[in-house]
C-alpha atoms as a PDB file:
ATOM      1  CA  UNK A   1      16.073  23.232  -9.363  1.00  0.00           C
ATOM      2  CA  UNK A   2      16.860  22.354  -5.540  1.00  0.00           C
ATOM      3  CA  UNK A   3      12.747  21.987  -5.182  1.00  0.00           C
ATOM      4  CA  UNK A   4      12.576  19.306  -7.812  1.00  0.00           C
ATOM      5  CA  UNK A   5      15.525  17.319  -6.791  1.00  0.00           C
ATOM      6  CA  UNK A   6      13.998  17.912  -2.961  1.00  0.00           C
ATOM      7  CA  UNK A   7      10.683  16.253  -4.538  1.00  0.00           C
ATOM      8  CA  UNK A   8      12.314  13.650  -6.304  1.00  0.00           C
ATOM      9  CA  UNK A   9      14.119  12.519  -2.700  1.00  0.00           C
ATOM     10  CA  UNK A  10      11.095  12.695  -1.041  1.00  0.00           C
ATOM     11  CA  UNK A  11       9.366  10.104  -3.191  1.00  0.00           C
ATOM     12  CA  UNK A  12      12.577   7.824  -3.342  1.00  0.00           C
ATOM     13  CA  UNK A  13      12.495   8.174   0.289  1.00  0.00           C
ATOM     14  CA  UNK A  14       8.539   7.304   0.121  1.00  0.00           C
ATOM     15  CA  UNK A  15       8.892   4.055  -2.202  1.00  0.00           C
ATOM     16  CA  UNK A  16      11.645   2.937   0.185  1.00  0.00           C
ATOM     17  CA  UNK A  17       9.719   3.230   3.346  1.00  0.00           C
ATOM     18  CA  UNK A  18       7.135   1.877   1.288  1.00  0.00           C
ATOM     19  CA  UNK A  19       8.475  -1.177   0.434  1.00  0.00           C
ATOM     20  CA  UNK A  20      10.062  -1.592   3.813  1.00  0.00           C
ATOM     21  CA  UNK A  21       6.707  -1.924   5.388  1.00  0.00           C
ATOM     22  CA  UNK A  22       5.393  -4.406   3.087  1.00  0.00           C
ATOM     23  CA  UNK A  23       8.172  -6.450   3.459  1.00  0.00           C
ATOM     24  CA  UNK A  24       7.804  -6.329   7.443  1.00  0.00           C
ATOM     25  CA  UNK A  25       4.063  -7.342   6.962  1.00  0.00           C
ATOM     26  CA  UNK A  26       4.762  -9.899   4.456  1.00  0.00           C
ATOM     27  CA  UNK A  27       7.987 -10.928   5.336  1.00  0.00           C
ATOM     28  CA  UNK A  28      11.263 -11.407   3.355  1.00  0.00           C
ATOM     29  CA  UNK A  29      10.088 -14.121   1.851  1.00  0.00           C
ATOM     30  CA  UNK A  30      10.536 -13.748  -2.030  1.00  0.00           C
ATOM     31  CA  UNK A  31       6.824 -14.775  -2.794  1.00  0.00           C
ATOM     32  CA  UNK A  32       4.968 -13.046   0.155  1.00  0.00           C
ATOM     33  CA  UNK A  33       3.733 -10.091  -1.512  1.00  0.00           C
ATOM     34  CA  UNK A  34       3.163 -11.462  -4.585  1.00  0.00           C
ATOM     35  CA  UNK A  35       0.995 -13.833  -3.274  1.00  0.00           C
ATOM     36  CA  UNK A  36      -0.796 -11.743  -0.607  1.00  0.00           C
ATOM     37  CA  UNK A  37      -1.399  -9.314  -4.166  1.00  0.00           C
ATOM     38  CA  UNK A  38      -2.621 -12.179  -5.894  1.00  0.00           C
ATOM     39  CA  UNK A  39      -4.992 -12.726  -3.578  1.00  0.00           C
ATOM     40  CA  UNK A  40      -6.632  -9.827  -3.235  1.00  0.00           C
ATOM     41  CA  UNK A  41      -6.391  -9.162  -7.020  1.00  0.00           C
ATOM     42  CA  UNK A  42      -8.910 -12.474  -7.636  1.00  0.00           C
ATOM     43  CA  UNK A  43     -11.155 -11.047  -4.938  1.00  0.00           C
ATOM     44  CA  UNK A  44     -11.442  -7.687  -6.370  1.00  0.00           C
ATOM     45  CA  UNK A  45     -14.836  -7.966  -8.010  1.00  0.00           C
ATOM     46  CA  UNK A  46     -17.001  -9.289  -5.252  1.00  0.00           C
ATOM     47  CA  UNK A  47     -17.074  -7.257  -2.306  1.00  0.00           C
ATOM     48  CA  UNK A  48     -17.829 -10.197   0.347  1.00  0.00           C
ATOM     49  CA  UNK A  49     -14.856 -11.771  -1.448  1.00  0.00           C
ATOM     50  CA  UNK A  50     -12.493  -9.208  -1.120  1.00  0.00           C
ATOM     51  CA  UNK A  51     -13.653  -8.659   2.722  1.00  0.00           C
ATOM     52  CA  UNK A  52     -12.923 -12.010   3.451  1.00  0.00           C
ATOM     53  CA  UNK A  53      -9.498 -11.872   1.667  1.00  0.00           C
ATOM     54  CA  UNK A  54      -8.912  -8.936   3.502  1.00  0.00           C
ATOM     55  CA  UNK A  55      -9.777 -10.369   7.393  1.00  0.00           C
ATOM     56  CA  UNK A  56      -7.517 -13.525   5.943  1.00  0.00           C
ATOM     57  CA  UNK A  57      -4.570 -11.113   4.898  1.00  0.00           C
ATOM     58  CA  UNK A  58      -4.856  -9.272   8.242  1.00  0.00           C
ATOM     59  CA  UNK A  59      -4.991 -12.580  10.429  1.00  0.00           C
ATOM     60  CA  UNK A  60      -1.628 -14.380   8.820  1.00  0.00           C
ATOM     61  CA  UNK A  61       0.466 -10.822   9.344  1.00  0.00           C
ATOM     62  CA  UNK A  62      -1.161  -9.968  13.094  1.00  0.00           C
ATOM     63  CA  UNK A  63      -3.337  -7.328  11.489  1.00  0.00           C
ATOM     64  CA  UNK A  64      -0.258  -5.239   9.612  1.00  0.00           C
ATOM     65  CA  UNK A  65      -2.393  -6.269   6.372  1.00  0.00           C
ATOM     66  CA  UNK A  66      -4.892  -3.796   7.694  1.00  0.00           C
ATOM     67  CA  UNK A  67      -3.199  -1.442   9.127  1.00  0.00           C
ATOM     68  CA  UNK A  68      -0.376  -1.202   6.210  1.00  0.00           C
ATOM     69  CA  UNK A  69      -4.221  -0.860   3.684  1.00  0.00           C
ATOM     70  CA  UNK A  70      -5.479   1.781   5.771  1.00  0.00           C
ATOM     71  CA  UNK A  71      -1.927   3.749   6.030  1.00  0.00           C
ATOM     72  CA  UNK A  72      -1.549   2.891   1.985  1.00  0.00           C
ATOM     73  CA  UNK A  73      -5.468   4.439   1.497  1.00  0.00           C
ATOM     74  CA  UNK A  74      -5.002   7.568   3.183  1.00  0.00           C
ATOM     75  CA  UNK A  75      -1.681   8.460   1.305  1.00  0.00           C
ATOM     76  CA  UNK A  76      -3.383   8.070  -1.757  1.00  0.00           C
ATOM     77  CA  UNK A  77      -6.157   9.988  -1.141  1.00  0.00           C
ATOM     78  CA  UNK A  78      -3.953  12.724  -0.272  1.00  0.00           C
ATOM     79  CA  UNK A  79      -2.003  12.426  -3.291  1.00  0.00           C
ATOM     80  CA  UNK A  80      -5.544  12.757  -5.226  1.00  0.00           C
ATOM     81  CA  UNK A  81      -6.703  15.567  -3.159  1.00  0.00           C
ATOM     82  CA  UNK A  82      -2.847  17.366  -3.534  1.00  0.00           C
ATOM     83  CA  UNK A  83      -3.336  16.665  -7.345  1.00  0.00           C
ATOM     84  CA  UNK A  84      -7.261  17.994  -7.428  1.00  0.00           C
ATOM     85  CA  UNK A  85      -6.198  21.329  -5.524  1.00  0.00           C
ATOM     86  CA  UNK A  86      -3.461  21.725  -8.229  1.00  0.00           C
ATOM     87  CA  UNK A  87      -5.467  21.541 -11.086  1.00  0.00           C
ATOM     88  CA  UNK A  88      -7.808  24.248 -10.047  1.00  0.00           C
END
C-alpha cells in the first residue's frame, strides 16, 4: 500500500513541478500557455510550420520554450520505455 501512495506523490509532485515550469516559461499570465499551445497545435501538420513556431516560442521566453520541449520529450520517452519494459 505505502508503494502506491509513494507513486501517487511522486506524480502529484511531477504535475506540480510540471506546471511550475511552464508557468516560469510562459509567465503568470492567464492566457500564456494557452496561447503558446495554440500555436503550436495549428502548426502541427507541417513540419516547416511547426519549426518555425517552435524558434518563435523559444525566442519570446529566452529559449525556456526549447529547453522546457526537450526536458518535456525525454520524460515521456521514459515513461514509454518504463511502460514497454513492463509489458514484457
Amino acid at each position: 500500500m505505502d508503494n502506491k501512495s509513494d507513486k501517487i506523490e511522486e506524480k502529484e509532485q511531477f504535475v506540480k513541478e510540471l506546471m511550475e515550469e511552464l508557468q516560469s516559461c510562459y509567465g503568470s499570465e492567464e492566457f500564456g500557455l494557452d496561447y503558446a499551445l495554440s500555436i503550436a497545435k495549428f502548426a502541427r501538420n507541417s513540419e516547416y510550420t511547426f519549426s518555425l513556431v517552435t524558434s518563435l516560442l523559444s525566442v519570446l521566453t529566452d529559449n525556456k520554450h526549447r529547453t522546457f520541449a526537450s526536458k518535456f520529450h525525454k520524460l515521456m520517452q521514459e515513461q514509454f520505455d518504463g511502460l514497454q519494459s513492463n509489458s514484457t
